[in-house]
C-alpha atoms as a PDB file:
ATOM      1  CA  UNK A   1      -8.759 -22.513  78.745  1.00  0.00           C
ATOM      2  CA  UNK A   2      -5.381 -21.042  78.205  1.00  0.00           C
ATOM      3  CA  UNK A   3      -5.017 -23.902  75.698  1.00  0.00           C
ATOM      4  CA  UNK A   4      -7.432 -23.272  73.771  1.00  0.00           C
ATOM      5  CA  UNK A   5      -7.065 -19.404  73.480  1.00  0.00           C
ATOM      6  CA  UNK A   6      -3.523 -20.207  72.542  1.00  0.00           C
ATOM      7  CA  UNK A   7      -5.190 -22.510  69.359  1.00  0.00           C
ATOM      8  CA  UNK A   8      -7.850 -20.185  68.334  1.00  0.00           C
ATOM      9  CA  UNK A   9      -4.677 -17.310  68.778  1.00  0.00           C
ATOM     10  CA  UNK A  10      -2.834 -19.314  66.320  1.00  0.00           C
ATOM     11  CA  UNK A  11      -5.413 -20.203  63.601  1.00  0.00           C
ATOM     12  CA  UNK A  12      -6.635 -16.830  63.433  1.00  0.00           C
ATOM     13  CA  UNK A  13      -3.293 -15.330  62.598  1.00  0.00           C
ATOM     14  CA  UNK A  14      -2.563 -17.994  60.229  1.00  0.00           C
ATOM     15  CA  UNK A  15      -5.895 -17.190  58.629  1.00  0.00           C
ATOM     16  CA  UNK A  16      -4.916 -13.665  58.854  1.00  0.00           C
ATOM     17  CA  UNK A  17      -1.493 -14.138  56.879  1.00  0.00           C
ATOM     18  CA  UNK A  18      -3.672 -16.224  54.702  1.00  0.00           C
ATOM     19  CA  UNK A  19      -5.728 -13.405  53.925  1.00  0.00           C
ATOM     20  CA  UNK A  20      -2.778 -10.980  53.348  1.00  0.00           C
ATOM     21  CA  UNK A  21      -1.040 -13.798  50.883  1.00  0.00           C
ATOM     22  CA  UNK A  22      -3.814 -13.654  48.434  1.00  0.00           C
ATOM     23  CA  UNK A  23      -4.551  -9.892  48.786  1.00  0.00           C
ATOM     24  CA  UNK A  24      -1.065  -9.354  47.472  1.00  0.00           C
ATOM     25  CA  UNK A  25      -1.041 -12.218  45.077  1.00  0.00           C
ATOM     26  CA  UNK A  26      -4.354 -11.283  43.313  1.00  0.00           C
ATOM     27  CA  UNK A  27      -2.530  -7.216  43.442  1.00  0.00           C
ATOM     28  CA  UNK A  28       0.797  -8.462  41.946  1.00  0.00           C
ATOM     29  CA  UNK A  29      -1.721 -10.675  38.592  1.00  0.00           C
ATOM     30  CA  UNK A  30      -3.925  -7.110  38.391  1.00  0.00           C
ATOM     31  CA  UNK A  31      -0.372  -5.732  37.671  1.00  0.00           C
ATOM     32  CA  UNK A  32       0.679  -8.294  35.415  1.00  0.00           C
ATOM     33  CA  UNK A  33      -2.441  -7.574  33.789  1.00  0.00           C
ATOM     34  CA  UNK A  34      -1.842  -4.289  33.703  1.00  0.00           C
ATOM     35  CA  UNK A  35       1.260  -4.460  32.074  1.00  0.00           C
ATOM     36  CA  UNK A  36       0.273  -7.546  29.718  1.00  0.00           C
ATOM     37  CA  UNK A  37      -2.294  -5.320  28.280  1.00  0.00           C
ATOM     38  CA  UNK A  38       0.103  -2.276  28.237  1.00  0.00           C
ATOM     39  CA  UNK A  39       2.271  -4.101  26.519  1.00  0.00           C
ATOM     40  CA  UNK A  40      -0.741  -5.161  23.982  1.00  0.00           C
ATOM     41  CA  UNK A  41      -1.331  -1.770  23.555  1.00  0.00           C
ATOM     42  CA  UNK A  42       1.898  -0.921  22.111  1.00  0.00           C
ATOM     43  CA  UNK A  43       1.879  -4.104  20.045  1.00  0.00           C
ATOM     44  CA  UNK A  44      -1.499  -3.747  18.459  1.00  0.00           C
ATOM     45  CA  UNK A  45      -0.808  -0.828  16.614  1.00  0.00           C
ATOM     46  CA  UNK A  46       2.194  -2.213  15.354  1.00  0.00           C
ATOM     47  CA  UNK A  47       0.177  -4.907  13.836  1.00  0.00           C
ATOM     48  CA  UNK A  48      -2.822  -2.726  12.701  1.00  0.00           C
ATOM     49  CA  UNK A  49      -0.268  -0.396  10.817  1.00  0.00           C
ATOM     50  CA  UNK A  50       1.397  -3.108   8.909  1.00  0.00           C
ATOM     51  CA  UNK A  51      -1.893  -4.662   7.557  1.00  0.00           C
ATOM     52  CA  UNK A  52      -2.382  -1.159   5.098  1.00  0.00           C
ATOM     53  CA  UNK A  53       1.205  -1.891   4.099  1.00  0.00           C
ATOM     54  CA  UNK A  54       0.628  -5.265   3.203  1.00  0.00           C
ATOM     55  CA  UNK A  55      -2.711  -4.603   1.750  1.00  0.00           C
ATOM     56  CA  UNK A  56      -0.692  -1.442  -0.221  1.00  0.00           C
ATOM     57  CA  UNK A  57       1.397  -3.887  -1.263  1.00  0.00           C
ATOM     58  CA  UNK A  58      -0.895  -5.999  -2.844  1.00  0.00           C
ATOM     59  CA  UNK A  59      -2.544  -3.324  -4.641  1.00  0.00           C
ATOM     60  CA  UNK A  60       0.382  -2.563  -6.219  1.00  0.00           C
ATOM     61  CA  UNK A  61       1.493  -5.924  -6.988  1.00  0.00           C
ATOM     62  CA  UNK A  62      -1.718  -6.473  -8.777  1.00  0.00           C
ATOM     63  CA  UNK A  63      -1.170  -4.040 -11.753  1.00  0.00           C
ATOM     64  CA  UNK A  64       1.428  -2.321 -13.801  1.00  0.00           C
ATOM     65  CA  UNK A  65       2.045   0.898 -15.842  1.00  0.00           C
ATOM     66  CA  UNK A  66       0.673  -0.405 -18.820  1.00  0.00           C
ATOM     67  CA  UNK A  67      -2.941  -0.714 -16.781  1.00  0.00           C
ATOM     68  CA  UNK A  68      -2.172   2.357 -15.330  1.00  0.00           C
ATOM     69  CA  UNK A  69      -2.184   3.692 -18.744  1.00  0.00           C
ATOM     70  CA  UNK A  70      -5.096   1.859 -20.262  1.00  0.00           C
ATOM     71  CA  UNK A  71      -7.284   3.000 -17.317  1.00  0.00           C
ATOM     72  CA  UNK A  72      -6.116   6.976 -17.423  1.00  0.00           C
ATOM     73  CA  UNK A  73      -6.298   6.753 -21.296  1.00  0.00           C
ATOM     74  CA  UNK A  74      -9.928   5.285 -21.825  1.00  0.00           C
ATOM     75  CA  UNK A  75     -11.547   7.296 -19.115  1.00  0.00           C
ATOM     76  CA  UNK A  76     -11.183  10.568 -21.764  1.00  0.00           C
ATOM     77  CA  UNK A  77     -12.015   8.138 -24.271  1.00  0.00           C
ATOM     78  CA  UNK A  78     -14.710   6.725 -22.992  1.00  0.00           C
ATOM     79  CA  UNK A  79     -16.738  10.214 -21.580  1.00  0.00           C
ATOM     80  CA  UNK A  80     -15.937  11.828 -25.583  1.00  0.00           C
ATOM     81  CA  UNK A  81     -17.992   9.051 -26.836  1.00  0.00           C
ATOM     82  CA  UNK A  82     -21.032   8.911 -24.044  1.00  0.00           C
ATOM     83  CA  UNK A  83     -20.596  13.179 -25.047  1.00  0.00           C
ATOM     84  CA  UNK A  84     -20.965  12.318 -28.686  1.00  0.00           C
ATOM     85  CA  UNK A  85     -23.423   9.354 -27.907  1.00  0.00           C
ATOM     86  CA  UNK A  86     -25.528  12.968 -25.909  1.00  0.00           C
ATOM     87  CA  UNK A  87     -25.760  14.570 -29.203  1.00  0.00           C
ATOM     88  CA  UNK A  88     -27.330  11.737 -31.210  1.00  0.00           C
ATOM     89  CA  UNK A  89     -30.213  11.883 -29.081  1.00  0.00           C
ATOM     90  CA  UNK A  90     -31.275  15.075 -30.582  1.00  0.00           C
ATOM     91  CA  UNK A  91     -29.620  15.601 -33.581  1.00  0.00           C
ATOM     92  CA  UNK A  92     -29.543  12.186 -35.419  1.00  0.00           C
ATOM     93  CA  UNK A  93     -32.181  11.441 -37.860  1.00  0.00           C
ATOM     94  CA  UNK A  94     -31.773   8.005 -38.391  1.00  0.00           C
ATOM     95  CA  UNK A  95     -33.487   5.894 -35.168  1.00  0.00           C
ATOM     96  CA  UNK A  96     -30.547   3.279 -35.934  1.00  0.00           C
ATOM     97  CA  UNK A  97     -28.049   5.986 -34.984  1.00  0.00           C
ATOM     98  CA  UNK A  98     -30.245   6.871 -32.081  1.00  0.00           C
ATOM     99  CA  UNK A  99     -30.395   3.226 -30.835  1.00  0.00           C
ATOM    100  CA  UNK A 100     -26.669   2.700 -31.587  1.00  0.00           C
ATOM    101  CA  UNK A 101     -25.738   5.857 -29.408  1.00  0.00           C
ATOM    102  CA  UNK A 102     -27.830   4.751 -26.986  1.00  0.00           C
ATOM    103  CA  UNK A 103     -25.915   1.499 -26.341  1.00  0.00           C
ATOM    104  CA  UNK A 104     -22.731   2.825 -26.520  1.00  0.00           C
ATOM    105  CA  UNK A 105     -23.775   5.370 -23.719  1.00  0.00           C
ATOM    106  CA  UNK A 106     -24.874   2.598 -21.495  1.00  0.00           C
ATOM    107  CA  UNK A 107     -21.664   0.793 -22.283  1.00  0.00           C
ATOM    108  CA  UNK A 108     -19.005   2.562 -21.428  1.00  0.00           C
ATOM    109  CA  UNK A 109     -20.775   4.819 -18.255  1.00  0.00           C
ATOM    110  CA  UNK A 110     -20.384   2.011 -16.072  1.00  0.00           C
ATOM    111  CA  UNK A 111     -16.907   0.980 -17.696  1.00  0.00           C
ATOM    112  CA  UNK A 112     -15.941   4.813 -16.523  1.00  0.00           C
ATOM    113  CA  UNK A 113     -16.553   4.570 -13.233  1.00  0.00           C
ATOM    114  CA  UNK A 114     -15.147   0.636 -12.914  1.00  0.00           C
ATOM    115  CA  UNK A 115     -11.973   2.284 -14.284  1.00  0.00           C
ATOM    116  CA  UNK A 116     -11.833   5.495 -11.755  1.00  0.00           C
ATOM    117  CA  UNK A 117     -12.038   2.682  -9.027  1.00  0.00           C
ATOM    118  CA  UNK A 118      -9.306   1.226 -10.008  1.00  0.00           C
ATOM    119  CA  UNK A 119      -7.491   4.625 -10.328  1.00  0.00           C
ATOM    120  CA  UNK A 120      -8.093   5.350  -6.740  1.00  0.00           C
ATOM    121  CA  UNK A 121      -7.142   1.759  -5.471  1.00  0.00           C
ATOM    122  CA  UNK A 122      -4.055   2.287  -6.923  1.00  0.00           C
ATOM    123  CA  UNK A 123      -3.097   6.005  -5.856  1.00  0.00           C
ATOM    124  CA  UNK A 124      -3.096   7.171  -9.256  1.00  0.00           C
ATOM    125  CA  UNK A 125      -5.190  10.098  -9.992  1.00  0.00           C
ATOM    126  CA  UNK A 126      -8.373   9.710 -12.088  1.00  0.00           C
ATOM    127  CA  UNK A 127      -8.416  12.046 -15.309  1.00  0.00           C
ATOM    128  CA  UNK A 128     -10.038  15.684 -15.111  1.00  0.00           C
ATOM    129  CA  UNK A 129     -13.615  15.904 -16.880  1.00  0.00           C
ATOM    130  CA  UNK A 130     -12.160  18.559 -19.167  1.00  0.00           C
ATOM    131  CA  UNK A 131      -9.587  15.914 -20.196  1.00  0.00           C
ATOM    132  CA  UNK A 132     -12.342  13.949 -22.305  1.00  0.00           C
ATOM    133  CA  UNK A 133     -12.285  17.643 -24.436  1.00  0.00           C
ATOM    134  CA  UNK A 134     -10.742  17.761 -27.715  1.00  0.00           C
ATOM    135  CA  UNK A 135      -6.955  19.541 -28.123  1.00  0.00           C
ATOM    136  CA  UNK A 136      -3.704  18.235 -27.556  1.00  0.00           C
ATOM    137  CA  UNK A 137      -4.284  15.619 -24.582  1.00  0.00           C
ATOM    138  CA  UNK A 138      -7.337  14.395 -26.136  1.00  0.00           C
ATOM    139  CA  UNK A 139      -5.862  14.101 -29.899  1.00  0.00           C
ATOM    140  CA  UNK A 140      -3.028  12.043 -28.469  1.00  0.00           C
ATOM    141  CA  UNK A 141      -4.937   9.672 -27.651  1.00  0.00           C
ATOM    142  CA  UNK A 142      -5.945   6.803 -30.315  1.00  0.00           C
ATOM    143  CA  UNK A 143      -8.879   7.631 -32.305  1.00  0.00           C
ATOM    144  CA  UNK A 144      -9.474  10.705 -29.730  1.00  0.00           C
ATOM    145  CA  UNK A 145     -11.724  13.600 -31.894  1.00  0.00           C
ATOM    146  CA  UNK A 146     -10.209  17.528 -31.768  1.00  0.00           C
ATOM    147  CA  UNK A 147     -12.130  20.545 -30.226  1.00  0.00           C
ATOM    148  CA  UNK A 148     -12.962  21.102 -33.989  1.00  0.00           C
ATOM    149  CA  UNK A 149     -14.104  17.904 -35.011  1.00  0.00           C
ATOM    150  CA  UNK A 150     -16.417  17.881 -31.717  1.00  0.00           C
ATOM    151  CA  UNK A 151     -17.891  21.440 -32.885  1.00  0.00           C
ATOM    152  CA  UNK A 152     -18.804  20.407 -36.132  1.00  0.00           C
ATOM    153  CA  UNK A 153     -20.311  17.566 -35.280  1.00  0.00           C
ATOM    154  CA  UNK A 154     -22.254  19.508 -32.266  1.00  0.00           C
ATOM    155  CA  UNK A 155     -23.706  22.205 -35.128  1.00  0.00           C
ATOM    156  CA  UNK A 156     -24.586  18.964 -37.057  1.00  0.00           C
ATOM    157  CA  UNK A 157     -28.483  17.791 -37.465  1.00  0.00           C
ATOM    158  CA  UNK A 158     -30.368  15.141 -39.637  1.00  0.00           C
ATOM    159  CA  UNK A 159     -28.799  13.048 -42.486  1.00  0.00           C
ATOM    160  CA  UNK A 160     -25.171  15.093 -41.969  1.00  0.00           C
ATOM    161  CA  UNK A 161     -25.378  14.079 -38.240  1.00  0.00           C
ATOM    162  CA  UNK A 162     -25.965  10.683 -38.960  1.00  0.00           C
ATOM    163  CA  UNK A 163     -22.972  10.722 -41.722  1.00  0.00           C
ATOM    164  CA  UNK A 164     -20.732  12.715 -39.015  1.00  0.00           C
ATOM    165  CA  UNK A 165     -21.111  10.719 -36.339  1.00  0.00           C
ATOM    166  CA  UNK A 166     -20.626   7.592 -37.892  1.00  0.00           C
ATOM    167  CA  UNK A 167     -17.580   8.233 -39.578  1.00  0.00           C
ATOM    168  CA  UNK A 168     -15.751   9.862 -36.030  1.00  0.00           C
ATOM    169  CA  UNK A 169     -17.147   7.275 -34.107  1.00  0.00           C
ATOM    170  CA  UNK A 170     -15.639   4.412 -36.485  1.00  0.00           C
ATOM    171  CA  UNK A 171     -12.453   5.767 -35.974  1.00  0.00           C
ATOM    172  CA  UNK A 172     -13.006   6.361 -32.399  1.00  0.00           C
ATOM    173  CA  UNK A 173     -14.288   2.523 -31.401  1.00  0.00           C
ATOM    174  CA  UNK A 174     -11.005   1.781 -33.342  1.00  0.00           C
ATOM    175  CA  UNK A 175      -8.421   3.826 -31.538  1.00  0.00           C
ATOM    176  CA  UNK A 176     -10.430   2.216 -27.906  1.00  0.00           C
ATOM    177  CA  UNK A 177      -9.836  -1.666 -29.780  1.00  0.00           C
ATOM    178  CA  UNK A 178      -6.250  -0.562 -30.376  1.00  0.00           C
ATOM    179  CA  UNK A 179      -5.763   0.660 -26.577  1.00  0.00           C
ATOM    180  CA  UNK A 180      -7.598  -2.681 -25.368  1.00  0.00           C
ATOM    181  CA  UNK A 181      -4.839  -4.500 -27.616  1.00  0.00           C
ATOM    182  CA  UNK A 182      -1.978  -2.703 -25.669  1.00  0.00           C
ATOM    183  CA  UNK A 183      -3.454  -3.347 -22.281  1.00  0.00           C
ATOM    184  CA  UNK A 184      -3.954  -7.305 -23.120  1.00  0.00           C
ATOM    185  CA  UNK A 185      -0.556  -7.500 -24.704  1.00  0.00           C
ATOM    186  CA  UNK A 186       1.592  -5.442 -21.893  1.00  0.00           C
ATOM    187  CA  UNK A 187      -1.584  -5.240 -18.389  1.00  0.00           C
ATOM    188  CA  UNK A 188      -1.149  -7.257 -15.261  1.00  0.00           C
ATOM    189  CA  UNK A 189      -4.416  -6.405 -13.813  1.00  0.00           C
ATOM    190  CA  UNK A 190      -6.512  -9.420 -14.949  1.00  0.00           C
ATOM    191  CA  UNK A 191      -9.936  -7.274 -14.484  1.00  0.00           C
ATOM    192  CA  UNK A 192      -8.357  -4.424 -16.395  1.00  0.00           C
ATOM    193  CA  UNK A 193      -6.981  -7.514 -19.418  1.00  0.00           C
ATOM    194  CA  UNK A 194     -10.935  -8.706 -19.201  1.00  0.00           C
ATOM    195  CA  UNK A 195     -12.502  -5.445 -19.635  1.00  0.00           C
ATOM    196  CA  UNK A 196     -10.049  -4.838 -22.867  1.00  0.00           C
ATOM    197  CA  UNK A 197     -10.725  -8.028 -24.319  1.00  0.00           C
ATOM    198  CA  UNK A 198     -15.014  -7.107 -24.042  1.00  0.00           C
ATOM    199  CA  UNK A 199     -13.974  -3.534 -25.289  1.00  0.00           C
ATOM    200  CA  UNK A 200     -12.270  -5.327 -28.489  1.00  0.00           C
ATOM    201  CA  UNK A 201     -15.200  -7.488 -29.144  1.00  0.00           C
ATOM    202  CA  UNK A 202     -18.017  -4.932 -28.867  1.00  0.00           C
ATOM    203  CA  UNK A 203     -16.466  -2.527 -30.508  1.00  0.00           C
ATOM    204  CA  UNK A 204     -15.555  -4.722 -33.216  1.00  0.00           C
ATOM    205  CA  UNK A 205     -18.956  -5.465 -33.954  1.00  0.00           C
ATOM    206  CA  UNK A 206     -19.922  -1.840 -33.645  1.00  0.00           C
ATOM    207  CA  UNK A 207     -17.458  -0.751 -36.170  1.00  0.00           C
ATOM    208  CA  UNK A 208     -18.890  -3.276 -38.855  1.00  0.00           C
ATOM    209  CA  UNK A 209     -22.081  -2.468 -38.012  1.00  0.00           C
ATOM    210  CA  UNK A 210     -21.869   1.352 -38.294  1.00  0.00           C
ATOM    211  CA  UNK A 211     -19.329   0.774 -41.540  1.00  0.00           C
ATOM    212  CA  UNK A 212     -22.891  -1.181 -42.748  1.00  0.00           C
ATOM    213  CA  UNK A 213     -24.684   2.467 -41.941  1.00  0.00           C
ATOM    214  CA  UNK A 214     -22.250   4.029 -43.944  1.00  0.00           C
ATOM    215  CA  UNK A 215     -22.714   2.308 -47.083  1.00  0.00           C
ATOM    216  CA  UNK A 216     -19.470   0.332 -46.428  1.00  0.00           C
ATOM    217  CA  UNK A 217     -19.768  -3.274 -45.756  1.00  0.00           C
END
């Protein structure tokens, strides 16, 4: 009997130890957990803050000044003619003036906003609304009309509309195809090189067709 007491002594402090062994085994991988993931912590943010740098980067990689320009210089550009493309609804006579305004209004909204989206990818600041207003800014600008021109051809109705706004618009559609000719001879930004190159051939075509209006061609 003393035996056997002496065994079941022995196996149950061996079981015991046992025990204790893996209690402090499975403590000591909860802290190596612990600190694995504490030292994750630290690391992911490194990580997630370098991804906005290298996306940055990129961004800025992707384009130049010369698109930089092209997209802060048509924006004005663009919102004078969808203002004088406005006026034409009521004013013109002719329903080819009317239909031509109408086109060039649904043109070159969309291009506007394309062109502030790039503006903001880039960290460049998109063009006031007041910018696309006659004056200095605006006349600097290729084929841009002045305050003045833009009041005369708001008091404008009927046949001297139509005569008006054919003749500014000529000249602006070719100050916009001599800004697309810049940004495909000096961009980077191949979106910003394929918009100028549709800008050039649609307002090509507009020209000679409103130069056709005119008496012209």
């Amino acid at each position: 009997m003393t035996v056997k007491r002496s065994l079941i002594r022995r196996t149950t402090a061996l079981a015991a130890a046992a025990t204790a062994a893996l209690v402090l085994a499975a403590c000591g991988g909860k802290a190596d957990a612990g600190s694995s993931a504490h030292d994750g912590g630290h690391d992911a943010p490194a990580s997630a803050s370098a991804s906005p740098s290298a996306s940055a980067g990129q961004a800025q990689a992707a384009n130049n000044a010369a698109d930089t320009a092209f997209a802060k210089g048509m924006i004005p550009h663009h919102r004078q003619a969808v203002e004088m493309a406005d006026l034409a609804a009521t004013r013109a006579e002719s329903a080819e003036v009317k239909e031509l305004a109408a086109e060039i209004k649904k043109a070159q909204d969309p291009e506007i906003k394309t062109l502030s989206g790039w503006l903001t990818a880039w960290g460049e600041q998109v063009p006031a609304a007041d910018a696309a207003q006659g004056g200095h800014s605006g006349h600097s600008m290729s084929g841009m009309m002045t305050a003045q021109e833009m009041e005369q051809l708001t008091k404008a109705s009927g046949k001297s509309f139509d005569t008006a706004f054919l003749d500014l618009m000529v000249k602006h559609h070719e100050g916009a195809v001599a800004m697309a000719k810049t940004e495909q001879a000096d961009g980077k930004y191949q979106p910003a090189k394929d918009m100028a190159a549709a800008i050039i051939s649609s307002q090509s075509a507009e020209i000679t067709r409103m130069n056709k209006l005119l008496g012209k061609g």
